[in-house]
Protein backbone atom coordinates (compact mmCIF):
# COMPACT_ATOMS: atom_id res chain seq x y z
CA UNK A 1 1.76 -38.87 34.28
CA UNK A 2 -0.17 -35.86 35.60
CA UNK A 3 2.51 -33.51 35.81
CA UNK A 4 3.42 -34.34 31.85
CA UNK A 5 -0.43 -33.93 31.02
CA UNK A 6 -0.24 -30.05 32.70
CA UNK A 7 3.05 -29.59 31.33
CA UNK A 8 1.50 -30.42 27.57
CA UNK A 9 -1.26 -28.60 28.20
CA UNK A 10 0.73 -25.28 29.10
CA UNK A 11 3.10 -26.74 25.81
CA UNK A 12 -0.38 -25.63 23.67
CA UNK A 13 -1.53 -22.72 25.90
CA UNK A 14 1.71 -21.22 24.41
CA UNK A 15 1.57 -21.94 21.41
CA UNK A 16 -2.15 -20.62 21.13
CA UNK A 17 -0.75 -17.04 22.74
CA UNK A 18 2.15 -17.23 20.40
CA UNK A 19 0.37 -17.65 17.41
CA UNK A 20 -2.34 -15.07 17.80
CA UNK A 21 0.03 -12.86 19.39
CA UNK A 22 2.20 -12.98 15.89
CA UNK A 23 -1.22 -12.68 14.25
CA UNK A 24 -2.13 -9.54 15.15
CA UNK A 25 1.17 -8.05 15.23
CA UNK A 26 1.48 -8.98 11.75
CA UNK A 27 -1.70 -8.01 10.72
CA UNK A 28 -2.13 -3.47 10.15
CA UNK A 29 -4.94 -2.07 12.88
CA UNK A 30 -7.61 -0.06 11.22
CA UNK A 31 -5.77 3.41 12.18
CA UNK A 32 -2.59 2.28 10.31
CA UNK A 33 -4.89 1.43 7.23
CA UNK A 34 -6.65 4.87 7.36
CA UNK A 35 -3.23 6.45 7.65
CA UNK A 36 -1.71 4.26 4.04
CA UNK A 37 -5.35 4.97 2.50
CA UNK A 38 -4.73 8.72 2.61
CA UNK A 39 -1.16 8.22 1.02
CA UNK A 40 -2.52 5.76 -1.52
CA UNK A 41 -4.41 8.30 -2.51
CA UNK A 42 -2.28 11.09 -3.13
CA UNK A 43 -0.46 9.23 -5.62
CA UNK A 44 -3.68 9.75 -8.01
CA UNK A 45 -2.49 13.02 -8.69
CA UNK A 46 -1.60 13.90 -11.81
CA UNK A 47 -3.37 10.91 -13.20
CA UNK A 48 -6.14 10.52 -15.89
CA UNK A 49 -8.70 7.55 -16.00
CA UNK A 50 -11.30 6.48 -18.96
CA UNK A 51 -13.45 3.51 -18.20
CA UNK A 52 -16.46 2.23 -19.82
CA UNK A 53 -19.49 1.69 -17.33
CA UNK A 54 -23.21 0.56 -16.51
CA UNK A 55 -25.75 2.38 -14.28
CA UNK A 56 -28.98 0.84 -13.60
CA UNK A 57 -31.36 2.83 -10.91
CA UNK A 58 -34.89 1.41 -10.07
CA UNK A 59 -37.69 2.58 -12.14
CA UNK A 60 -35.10 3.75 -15.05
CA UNK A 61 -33.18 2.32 -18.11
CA UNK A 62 -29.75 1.25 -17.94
CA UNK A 63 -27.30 3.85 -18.80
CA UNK A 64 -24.25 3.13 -20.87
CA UNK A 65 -21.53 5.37 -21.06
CA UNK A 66 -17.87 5.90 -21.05
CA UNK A 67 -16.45 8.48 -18.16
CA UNK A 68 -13.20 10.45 -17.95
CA UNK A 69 -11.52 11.33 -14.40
CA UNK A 70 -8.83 13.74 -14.01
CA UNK A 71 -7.48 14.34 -10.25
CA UNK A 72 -4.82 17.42 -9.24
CA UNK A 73 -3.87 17.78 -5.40
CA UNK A 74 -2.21 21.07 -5.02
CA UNK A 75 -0.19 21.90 -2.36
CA UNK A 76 -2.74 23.95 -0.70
CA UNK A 77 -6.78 23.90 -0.32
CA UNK A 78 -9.15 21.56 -1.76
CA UNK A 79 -8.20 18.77 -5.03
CA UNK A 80 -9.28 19.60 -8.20
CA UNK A 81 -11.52 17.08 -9.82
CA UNK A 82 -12.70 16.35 -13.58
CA UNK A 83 -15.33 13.98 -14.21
CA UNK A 84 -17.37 14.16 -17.90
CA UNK A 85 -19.58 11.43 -18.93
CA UNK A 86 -20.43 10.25 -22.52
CA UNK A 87 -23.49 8.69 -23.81
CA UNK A 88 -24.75 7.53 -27.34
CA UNK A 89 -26.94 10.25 -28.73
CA UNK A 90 -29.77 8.24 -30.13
CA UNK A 91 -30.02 10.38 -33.37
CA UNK A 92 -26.85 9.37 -35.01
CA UNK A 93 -24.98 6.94 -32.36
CA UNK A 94 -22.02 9.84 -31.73
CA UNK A 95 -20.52 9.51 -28.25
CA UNK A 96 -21.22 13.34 -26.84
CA UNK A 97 -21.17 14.69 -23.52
CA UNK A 98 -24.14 14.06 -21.12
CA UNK A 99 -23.07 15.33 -17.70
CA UNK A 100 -19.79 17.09 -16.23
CA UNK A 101 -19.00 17.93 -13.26
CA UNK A 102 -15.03 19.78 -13.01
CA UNK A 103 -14.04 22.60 -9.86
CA UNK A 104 -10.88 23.70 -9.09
CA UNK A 105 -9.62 26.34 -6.38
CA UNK A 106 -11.27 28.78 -7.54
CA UNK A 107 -14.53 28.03 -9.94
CA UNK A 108 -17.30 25.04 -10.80
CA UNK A 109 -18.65 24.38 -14.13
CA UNK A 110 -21.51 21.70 -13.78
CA UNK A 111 -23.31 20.39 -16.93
CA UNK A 112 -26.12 18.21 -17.97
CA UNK A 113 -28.65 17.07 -20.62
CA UNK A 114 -32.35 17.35 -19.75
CA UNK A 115 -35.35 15.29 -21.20
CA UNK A 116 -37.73 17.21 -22.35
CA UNK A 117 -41.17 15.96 -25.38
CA UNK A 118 -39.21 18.23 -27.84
CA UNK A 119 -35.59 15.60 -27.37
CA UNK A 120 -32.83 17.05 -25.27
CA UNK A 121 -31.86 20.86 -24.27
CA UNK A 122 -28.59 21.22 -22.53
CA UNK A 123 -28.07 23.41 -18.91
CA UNK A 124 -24.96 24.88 -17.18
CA UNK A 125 -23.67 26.03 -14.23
CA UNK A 126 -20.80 28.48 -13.87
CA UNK A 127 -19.99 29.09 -9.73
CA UNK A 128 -16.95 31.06 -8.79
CA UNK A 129 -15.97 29.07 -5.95
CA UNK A 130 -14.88 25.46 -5.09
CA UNK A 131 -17.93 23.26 -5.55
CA UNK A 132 -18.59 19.66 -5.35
CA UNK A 133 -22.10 17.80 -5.22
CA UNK A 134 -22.79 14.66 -3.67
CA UNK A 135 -24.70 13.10 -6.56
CA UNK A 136 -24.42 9.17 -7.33
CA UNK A 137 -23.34 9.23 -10.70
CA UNK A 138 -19.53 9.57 -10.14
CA UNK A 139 -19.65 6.27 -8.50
CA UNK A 140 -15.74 5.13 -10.01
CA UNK A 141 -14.60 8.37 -7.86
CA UNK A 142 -15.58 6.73 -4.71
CA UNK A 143 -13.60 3.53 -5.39
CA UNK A 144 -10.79 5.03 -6.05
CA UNK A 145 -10.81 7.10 -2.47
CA UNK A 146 -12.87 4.67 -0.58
CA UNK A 147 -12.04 4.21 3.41
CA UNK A 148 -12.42 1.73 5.78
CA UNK A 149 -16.08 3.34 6.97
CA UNK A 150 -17.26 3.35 3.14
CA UNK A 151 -16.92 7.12 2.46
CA UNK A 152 -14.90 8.26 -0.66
CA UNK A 153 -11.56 10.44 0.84
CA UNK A 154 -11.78 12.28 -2.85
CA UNK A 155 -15.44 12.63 -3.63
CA UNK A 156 -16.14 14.69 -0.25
CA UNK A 157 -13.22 15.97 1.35
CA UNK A 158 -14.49 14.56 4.30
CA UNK A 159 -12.82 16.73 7.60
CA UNK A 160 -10.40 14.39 9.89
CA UNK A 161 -12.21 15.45 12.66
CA UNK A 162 -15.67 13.96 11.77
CA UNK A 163 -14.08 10.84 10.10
CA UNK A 164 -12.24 9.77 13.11
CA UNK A 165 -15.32 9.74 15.17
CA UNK A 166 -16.80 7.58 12.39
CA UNK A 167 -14.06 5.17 12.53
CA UNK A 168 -14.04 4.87 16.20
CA UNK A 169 -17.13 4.10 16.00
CA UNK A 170 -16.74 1.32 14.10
CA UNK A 171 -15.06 -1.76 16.03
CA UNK A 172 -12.98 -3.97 13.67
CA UNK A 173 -11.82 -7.45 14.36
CA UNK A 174 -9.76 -9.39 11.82
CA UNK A 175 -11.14 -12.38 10.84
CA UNK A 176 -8.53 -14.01 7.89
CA UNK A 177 -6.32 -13.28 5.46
CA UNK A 178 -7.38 -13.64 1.77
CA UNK A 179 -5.75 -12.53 -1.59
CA UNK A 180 -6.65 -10.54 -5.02
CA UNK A 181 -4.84 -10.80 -7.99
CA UNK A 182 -2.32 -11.61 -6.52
CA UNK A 183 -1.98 -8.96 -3.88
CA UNK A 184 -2.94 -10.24 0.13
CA UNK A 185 -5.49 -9.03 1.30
CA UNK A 186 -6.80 -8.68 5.29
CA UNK A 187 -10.51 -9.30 6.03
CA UNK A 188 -12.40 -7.09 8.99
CA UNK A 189 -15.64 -7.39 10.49
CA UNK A 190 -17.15 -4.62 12.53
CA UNK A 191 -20.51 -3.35 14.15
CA UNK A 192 -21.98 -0.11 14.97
CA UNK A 193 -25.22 -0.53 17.08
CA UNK A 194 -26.02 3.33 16.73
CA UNK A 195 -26.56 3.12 13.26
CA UNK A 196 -27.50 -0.82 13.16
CA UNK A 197 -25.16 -1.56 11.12
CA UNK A 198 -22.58 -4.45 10.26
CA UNK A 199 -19.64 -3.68 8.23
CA UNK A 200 -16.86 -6.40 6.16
CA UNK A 201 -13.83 -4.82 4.90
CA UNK A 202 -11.01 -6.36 2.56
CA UNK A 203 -7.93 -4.17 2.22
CA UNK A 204 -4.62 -4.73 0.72
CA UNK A 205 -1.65 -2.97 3.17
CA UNK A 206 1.85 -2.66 3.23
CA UNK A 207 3.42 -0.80 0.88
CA UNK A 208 0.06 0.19 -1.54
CA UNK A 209 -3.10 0.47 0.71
CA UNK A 210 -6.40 0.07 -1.30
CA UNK A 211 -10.10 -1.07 0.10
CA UNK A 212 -10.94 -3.79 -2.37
CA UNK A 213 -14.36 -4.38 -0.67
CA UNK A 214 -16.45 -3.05 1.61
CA UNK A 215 -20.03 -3.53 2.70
CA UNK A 216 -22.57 -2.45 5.43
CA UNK A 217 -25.78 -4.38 5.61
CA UNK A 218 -28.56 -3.38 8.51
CA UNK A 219 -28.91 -5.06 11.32
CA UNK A 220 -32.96 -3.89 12.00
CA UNK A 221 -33.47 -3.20 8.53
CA UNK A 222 -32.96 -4.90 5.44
CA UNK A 223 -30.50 -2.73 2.95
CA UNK A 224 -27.04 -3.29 1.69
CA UNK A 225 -24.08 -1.10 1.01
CA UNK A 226 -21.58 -2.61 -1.19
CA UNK A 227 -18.35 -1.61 -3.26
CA UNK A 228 -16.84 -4.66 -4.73
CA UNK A 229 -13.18 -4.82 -7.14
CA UNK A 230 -12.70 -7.17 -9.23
CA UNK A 231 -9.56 -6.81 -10.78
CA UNK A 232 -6.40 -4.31 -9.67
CA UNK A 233 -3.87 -3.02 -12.10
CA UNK A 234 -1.06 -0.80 -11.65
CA UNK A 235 0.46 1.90 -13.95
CA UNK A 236 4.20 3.42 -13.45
CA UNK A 237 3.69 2.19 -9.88
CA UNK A 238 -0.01 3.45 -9.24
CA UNK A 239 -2.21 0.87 -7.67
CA UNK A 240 -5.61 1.09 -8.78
CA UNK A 241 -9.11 -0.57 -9.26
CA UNK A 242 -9.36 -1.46 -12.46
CA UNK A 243 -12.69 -3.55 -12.41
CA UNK A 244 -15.54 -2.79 -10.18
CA UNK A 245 -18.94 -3.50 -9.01
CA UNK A 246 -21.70 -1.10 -6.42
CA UNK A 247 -24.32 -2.11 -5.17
CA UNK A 248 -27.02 0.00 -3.29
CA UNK A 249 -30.47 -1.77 -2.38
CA UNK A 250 -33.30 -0.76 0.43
CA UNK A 251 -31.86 2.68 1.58
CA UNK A 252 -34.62 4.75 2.55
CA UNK A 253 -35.61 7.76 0.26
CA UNK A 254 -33.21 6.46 -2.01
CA UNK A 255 -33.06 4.80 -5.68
CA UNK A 256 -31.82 1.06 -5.63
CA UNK A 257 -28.84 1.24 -7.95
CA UNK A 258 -26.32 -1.47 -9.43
CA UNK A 259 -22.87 -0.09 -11.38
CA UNK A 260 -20.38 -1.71 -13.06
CA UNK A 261 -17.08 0.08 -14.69
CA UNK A 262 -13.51 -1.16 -16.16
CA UNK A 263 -10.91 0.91 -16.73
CA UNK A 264 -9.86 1.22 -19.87
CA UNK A 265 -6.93 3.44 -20.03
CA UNK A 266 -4.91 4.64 -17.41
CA UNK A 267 -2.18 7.88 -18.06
CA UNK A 268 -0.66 10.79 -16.34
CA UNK A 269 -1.38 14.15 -17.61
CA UNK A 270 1.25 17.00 -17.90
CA UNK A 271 0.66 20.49 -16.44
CA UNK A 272 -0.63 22.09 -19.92
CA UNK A 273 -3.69 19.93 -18.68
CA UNK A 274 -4.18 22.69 -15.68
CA UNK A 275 -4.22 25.75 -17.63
CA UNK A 276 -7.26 24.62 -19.61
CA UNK A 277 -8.69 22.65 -17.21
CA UNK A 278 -12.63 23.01 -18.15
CA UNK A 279 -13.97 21.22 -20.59
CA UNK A 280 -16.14 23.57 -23.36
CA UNK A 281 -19.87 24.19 -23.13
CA UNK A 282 -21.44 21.88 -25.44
CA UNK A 283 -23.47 23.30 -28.21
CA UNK A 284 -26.69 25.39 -27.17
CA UNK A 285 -26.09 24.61 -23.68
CA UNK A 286 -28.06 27.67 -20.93
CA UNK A 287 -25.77 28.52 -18.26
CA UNK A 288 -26.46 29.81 -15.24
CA UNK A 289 -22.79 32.21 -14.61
CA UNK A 290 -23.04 33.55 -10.93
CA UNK A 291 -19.76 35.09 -11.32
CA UNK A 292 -20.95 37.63 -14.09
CA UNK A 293 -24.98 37.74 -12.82
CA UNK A 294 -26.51 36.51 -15.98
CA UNK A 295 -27.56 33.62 -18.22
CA UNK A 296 -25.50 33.33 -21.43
CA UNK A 297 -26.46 30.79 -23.99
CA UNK A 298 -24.14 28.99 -26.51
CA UNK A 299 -25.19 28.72 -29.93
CA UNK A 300 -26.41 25.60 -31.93
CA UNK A 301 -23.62 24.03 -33.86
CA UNK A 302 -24.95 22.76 -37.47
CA UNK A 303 -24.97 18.76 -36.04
CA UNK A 304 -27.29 20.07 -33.58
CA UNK A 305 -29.52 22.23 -36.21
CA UNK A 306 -30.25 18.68 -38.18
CA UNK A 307 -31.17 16.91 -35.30
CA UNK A 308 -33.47 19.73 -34.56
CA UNK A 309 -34.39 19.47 -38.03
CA UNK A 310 -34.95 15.80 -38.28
CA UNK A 311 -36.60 16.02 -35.20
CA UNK A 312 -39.09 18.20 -36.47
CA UNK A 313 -39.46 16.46 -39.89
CA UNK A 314 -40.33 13.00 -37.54
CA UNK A 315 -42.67 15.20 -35.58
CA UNK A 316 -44.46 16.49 -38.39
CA UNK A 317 -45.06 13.03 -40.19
CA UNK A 318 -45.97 11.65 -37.44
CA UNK A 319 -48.36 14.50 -36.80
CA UNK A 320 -49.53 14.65 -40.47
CA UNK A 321 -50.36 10.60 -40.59
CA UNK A 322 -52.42 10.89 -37.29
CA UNK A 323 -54.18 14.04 -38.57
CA UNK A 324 -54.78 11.86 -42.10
CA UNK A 325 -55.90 8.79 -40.50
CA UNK A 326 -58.78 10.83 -38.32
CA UNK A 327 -59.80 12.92 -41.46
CA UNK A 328 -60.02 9.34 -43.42
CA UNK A 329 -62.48 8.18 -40.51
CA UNK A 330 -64.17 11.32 -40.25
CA UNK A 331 -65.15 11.50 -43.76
CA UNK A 332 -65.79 7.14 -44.29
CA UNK A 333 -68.05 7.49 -40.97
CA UNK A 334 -69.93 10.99 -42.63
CA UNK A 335 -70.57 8.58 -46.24
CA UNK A 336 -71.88 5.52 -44.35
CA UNK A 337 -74.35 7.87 -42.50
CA UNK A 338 -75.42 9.75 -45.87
CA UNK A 339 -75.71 6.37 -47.73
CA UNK A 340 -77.98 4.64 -44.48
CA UNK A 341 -80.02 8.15 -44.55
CA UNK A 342 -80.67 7.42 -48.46
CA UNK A 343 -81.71 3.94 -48.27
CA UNK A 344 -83.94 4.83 -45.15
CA UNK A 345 -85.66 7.31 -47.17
CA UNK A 346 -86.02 5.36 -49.80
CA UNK A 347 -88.11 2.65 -47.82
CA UNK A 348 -89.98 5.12 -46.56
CA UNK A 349 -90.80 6.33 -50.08
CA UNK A 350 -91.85 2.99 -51.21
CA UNK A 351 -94.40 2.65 -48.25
């Protein structure tokens, strides 16, 4: 009776090893996921996204606009990148350009609208070399090249050397399998005590590698780091995120920010696209060219002269009614004081 007891419990000791053992074999280790990221991406070139999208940063309104990415990886050096966002002009609802940001090999062209009491001036920047900021508006950018350690492989061109240390950092267990439209996904958990952080990671693997989510939340302090998709499409055999959410929240020195996009077109662009590859300076836009020395300004175009106009038609009214409303007080304060003075004197008089 003992000996069958032992002999079923080394019966389940297998099966146990056997399981887990198939387990991890058939689940991909973080290094093979890093290496199918990198080729996931590359298929990207060539292509051209338009997605509608939210922004909401603490302390300012929510920004609604529509964004266009273009990606090219040459052969050789760094990927070119177009990103131009849209916004509703307020004056008469047209979709125009707010911000760009486009580089290739050889030159940068960076754009934006600036508040200002007067309404909106426009400012440029024309850099003859390769140039790509790290700002937080091209959030859609990062999903599309996000990694296992939450850094975008497009946005920053991040050196192999530095990322591997990052990743080794980082010690992933599996945890479960879970799925995604349809696609299987494999769920990590890791933790880095330098930075006090601990990380969740969803990926699909095997043959299309994408990271569907990934967060880091602190471990002595209380902020989250969060890339969520919501919905994957493909296009001509692209896999890509087609519905997303970011969240950033208690970062120090840094905004809290929630964005939402969806893709709503997806196409591939032929090499015409290359040869005029910048978009054109909007209308009255300052740039700043470093490659010729000098600032150059682009004139007003006439949409832009009837804003300005009805701008300062608005300006004027509004000036005029507050001017008229003071001079109406003025003058009704200066009669009731003459007419009191009167009927003082008056009294007097009577006396």
């Amino acid at each position: 009776m003992k000996l069958r007891e032992d002999l079923f419990v080394v019966y389940l000791i297998l099966i146990y090893c056997c399981f887990h053992t198939t387990i991890a074999f058939c689940n991909p280790n973080i290094k093979n996921i890093e290496e199918g990221i990198k080729s996931s991406v590359s298929s990207y070139s060539g292509c051209e996204f338009t997605l509608s999208s939210e922004m909401k940063k603490s302390g300012e309104e929510t920004l609604r606009s529509k964004e266009t990415i273009r990606l090219h990886f040459p052969n050789t050096g760094p990927s070119w990148k177009y990103w131009v966002q849209y916004t509703q002009d307020k004056f008469d609802q047209q979709w125009i350009i707010n911000r760009f940001e486009v580089t290739n090999v050889n030159e940068s062209r960076m754009f934006s609208h600036v508040e200002e009491a007067e309404g909106k001036w426009s400012k440029g920047s024309l850099i003859p070399w390769y140039v790509w900021d790290d700002h937080q508006d091209c959030i859609f950018m990062n999903f599309l090249g996000l990694d296992t350690i939450g850094v975008s492989l497009l946005k920053f061109d991040v050196t192999d050397r530095l990322h591997e240390q990052i990743v080794a950092r980082i010690k992933y267990e599996f945890k479960r399998q879970g799925s995604l439209d349809g696609y299987k996904t494999y769920i990590y958990a890791g933790r880095d005590e330098t930075f006090g952080v601990e990380d969740e990671l969803h990926v699909i693997a095997e043959p299309k590698f994408m990271v569907v989510y990934y967060s880091s939340k602190g471990i002595r302090e209380n902020f989250t780091f969060e890339y969520k998709v919501e919905t994957i499409k493909a296009f001509d055999n692209v896999l890509y995120p087609a519905k997303g959410v970011f969240k950033q929240n208690g970062i120090k020195n840094s905004q809290d920010i929630e964005y939402s996009y969806e893709v709503t077109a997806m196409s591939h662009f032929n090499e015409n696209v290359l040869s005029a590859w910048f978009p054109e300076w909007p209308p009255s836009t300052i740039i700043g060219d470093e490659k010729m020395g000098r600032n150059v300004t682009i004139e007003p175009d006439e949409r832009q002269v009837r804003k300005v106009a009805k701008n300062w038609e608005t300006t004027s009214a509004k000036h005029y009614k507050s001017h008229f409303v003071t001079r109406t007080i003025l003058l009704t304060a200066g009669f009731v004081l003459v007419i009191y003075a009167l009927y003082t004197k008056s009294r007097r008089v009577k006396k």
